[in-house]
Protein backbone atom coordinates (compact mmCIF):
# COMPACT_ATOMS: atom_id res chain seq x y z
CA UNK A 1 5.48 11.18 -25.76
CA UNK A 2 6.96 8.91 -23.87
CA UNK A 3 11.20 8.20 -24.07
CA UNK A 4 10.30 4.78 -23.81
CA UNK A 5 13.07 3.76 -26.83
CA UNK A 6 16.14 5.50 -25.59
CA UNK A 7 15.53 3.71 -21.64
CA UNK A 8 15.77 0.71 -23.22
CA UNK A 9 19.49 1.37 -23.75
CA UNK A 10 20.11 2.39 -20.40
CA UNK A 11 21.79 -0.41 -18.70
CA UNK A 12 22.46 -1.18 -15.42
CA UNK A 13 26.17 -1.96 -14.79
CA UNK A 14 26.67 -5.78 -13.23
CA UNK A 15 22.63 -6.77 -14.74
CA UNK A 16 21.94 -8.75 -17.37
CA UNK A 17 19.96 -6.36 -19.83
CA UNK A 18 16.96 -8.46 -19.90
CA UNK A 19 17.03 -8.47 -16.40
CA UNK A 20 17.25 -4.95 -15.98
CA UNK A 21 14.53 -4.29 -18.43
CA UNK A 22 12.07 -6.68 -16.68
CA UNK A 23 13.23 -4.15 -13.30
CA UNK A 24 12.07 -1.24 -15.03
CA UNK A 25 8.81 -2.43 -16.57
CA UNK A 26 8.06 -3.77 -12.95
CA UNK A 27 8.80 -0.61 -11.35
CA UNK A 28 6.64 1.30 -14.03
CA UNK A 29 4.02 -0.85 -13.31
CA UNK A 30 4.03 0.54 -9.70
CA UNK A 31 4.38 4.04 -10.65
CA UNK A 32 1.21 3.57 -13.07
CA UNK A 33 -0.84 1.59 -10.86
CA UNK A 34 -0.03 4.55 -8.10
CA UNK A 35 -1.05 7.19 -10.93
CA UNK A 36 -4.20 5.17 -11.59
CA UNK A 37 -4.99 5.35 -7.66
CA UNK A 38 -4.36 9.02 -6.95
CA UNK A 39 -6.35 9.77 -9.88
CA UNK A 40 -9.37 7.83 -8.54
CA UNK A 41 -8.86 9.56 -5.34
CA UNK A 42 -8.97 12.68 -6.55
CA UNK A 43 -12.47 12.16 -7.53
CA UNK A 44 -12.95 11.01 -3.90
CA UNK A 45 -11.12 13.94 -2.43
CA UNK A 46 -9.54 11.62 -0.05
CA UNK A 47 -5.87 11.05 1.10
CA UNK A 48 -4.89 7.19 0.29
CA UNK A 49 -3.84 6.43 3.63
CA UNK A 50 -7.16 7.92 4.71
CA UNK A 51 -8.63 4.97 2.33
CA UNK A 52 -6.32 2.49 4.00
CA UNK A 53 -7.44 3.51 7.42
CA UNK A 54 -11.21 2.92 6.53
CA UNK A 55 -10.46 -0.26 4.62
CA UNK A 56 -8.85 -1.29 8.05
CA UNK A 57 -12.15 0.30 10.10
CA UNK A 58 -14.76 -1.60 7.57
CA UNK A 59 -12.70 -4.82 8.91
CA UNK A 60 -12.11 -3.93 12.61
CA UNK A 61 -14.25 -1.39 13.54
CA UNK A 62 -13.53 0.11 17.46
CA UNK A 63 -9.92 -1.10 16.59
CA UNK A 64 -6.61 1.15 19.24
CA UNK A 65 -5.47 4.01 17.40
CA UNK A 66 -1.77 2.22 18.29
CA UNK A 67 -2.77 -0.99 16.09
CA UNK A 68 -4.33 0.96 13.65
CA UNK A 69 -0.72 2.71 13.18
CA UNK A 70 0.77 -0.91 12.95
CA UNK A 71 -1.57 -1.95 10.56
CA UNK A 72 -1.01 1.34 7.98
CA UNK A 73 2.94 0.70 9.34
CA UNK A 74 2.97 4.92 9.66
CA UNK A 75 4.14 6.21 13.09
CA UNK A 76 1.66 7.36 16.08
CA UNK A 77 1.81 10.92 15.28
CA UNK A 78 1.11 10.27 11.78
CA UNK A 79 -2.01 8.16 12.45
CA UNK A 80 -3.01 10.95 14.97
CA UNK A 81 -2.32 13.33 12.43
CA UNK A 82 -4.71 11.81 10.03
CA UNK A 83 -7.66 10.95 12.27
CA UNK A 84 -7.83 14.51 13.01
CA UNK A 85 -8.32 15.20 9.77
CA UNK A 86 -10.55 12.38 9.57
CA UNK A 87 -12.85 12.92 12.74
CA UNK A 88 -12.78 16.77 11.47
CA UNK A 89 -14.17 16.00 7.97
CA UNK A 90 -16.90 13.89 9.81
CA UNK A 91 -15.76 10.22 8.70
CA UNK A 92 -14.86 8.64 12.02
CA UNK A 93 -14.59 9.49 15.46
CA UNK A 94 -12.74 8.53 18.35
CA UNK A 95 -13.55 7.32 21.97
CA UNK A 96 -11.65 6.43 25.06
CA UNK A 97 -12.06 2.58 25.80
CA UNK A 98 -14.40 1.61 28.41
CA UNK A 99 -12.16 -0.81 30.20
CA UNK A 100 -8.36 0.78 29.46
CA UNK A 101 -8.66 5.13 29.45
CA UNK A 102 -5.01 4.96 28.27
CA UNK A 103 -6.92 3.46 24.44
CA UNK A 104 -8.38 5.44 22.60
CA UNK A 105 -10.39 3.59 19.89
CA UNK A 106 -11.73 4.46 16.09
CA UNK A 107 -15.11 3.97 14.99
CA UNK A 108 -16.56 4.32 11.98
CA UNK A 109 -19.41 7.18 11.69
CA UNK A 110 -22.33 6.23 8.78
CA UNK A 111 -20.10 8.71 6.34
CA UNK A 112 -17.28 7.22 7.03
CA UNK A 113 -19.16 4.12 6.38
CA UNK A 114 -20.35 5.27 3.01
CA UNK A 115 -16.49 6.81 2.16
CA UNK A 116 -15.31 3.28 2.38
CA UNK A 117 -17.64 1.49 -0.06
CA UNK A 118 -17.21 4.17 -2.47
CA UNK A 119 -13.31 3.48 -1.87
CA UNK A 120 -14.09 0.06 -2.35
CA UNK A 121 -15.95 0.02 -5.25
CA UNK A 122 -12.95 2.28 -6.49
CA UNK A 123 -9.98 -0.28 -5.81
CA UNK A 124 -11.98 -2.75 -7.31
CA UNK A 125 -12.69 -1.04 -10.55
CA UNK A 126 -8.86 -0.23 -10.85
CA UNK A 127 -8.14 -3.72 -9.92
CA UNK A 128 -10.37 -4.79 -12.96
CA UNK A 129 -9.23 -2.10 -15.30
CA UNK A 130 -5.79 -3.20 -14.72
CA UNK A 131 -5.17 -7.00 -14.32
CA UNK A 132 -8.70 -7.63 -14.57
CA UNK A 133 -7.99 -6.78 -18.66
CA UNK A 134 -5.39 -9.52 -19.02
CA UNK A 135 -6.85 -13.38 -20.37
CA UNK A 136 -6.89 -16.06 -17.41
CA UNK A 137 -3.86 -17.84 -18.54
CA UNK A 138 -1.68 -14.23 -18.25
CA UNK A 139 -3.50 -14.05 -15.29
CA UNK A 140 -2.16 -17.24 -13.73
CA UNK A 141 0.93 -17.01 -15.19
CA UNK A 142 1.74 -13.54 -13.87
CA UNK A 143 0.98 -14.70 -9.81
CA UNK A 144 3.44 -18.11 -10.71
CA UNK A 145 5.79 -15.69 -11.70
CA UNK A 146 5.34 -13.41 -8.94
CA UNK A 147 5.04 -15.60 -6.56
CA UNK A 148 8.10 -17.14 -7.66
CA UNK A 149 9.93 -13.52 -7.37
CA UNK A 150 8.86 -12.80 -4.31
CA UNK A 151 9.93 -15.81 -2.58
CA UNK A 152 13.42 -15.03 -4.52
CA UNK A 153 13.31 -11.22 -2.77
CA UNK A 154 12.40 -13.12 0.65
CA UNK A 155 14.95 -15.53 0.61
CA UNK A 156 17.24 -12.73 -0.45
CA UNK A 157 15.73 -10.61 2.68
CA UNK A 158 16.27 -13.39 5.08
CA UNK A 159 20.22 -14.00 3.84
CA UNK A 160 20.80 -10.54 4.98
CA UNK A 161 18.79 -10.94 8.45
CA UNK A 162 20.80 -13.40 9.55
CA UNK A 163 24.29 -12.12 8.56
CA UNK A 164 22.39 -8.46 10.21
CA UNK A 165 20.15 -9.24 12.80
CA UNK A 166 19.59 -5.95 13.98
CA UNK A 167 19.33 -4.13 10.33
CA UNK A 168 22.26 -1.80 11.13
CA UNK A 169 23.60 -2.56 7.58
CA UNK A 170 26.71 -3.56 8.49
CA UNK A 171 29.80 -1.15 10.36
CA UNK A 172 28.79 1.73 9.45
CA UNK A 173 29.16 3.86 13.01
């Protein structure tokens, strides 16, 4: 059972209330679509970022190990970390680049190769069993709106990028 009743009277001081209840449900929304993930993955015994990093392989295959980190945004060690795991378990492997021995580049192996459709054909599945359930018109409606909230949070993001340039967050030292 869910307390879903009494958090509606929860408010948040200086927010409208129908504000602050369109904030929660959008934050549940993340929590559940997170729950619906990890749940698939279980079945797939496989970390998400793991997932990430082959849905990032299946598009650049032989990509650095340094871009790979930028394009999961996780540190170097982290993305070391993983591919460990990774080239352990069979799924990739990695090879100095001909040209530069200071790369070191990812491929993917044929089981890595098979990992990654299966992850595919997972994110698509919870993409349909999610938004995929809601009529075209709630469909198009929900990207205006979000689109419209997002450029809202960038504008917002930008305001405070120029007041602090280097994201120190103000006086703080």
């Amino acid at each position: 059972m869910h307390h879903h009743d009494t958090e509606h009277h929860h408010d948040i001081p200086g927010v409208d209330p129908l504000s602050a209840e369109v904030f929660r449900e959008f934050k549940t929304q993340m929590i559940l679509n997170r729950r619906l993930m990890t749940k698939m993955f279980t079945v797939e015994t496989m970390h998400p970022a793991q997932a990430m990093c082959l849905r990032a392989l299946s598009a650049e295959d032989g990509i650095s190990q340094s871009d790979l980190a930028g394009i999961l945004h996780v540190s170097r060690p982290t993305v070391t970390t993983m591919l460990q795991k990774m080239e352990a378990s069979g799924v990739i492997e990695r090879r100095p680049d001909e040209h530069d021995a200071r790369l070191t580049r990812i491929y993917m192996t044929e089981a890595g190769r098979g990992m990654g459709e299966r992850f595919h054909a997972l994110f698509a599945e919870s993409i349909a069993s999610s938004v995929g359930q809601m009529p075209e018109n709630d469909r198009r409606e929900f990207l205006r709106l979000l689109n419209d909230l997002n450029a809202h949070v960038r504008r917002a993001i930008d305001s405070f990028d120029e007041t602090d340039p280097e994201g120190k967050g103000g006086p703080t030292e």
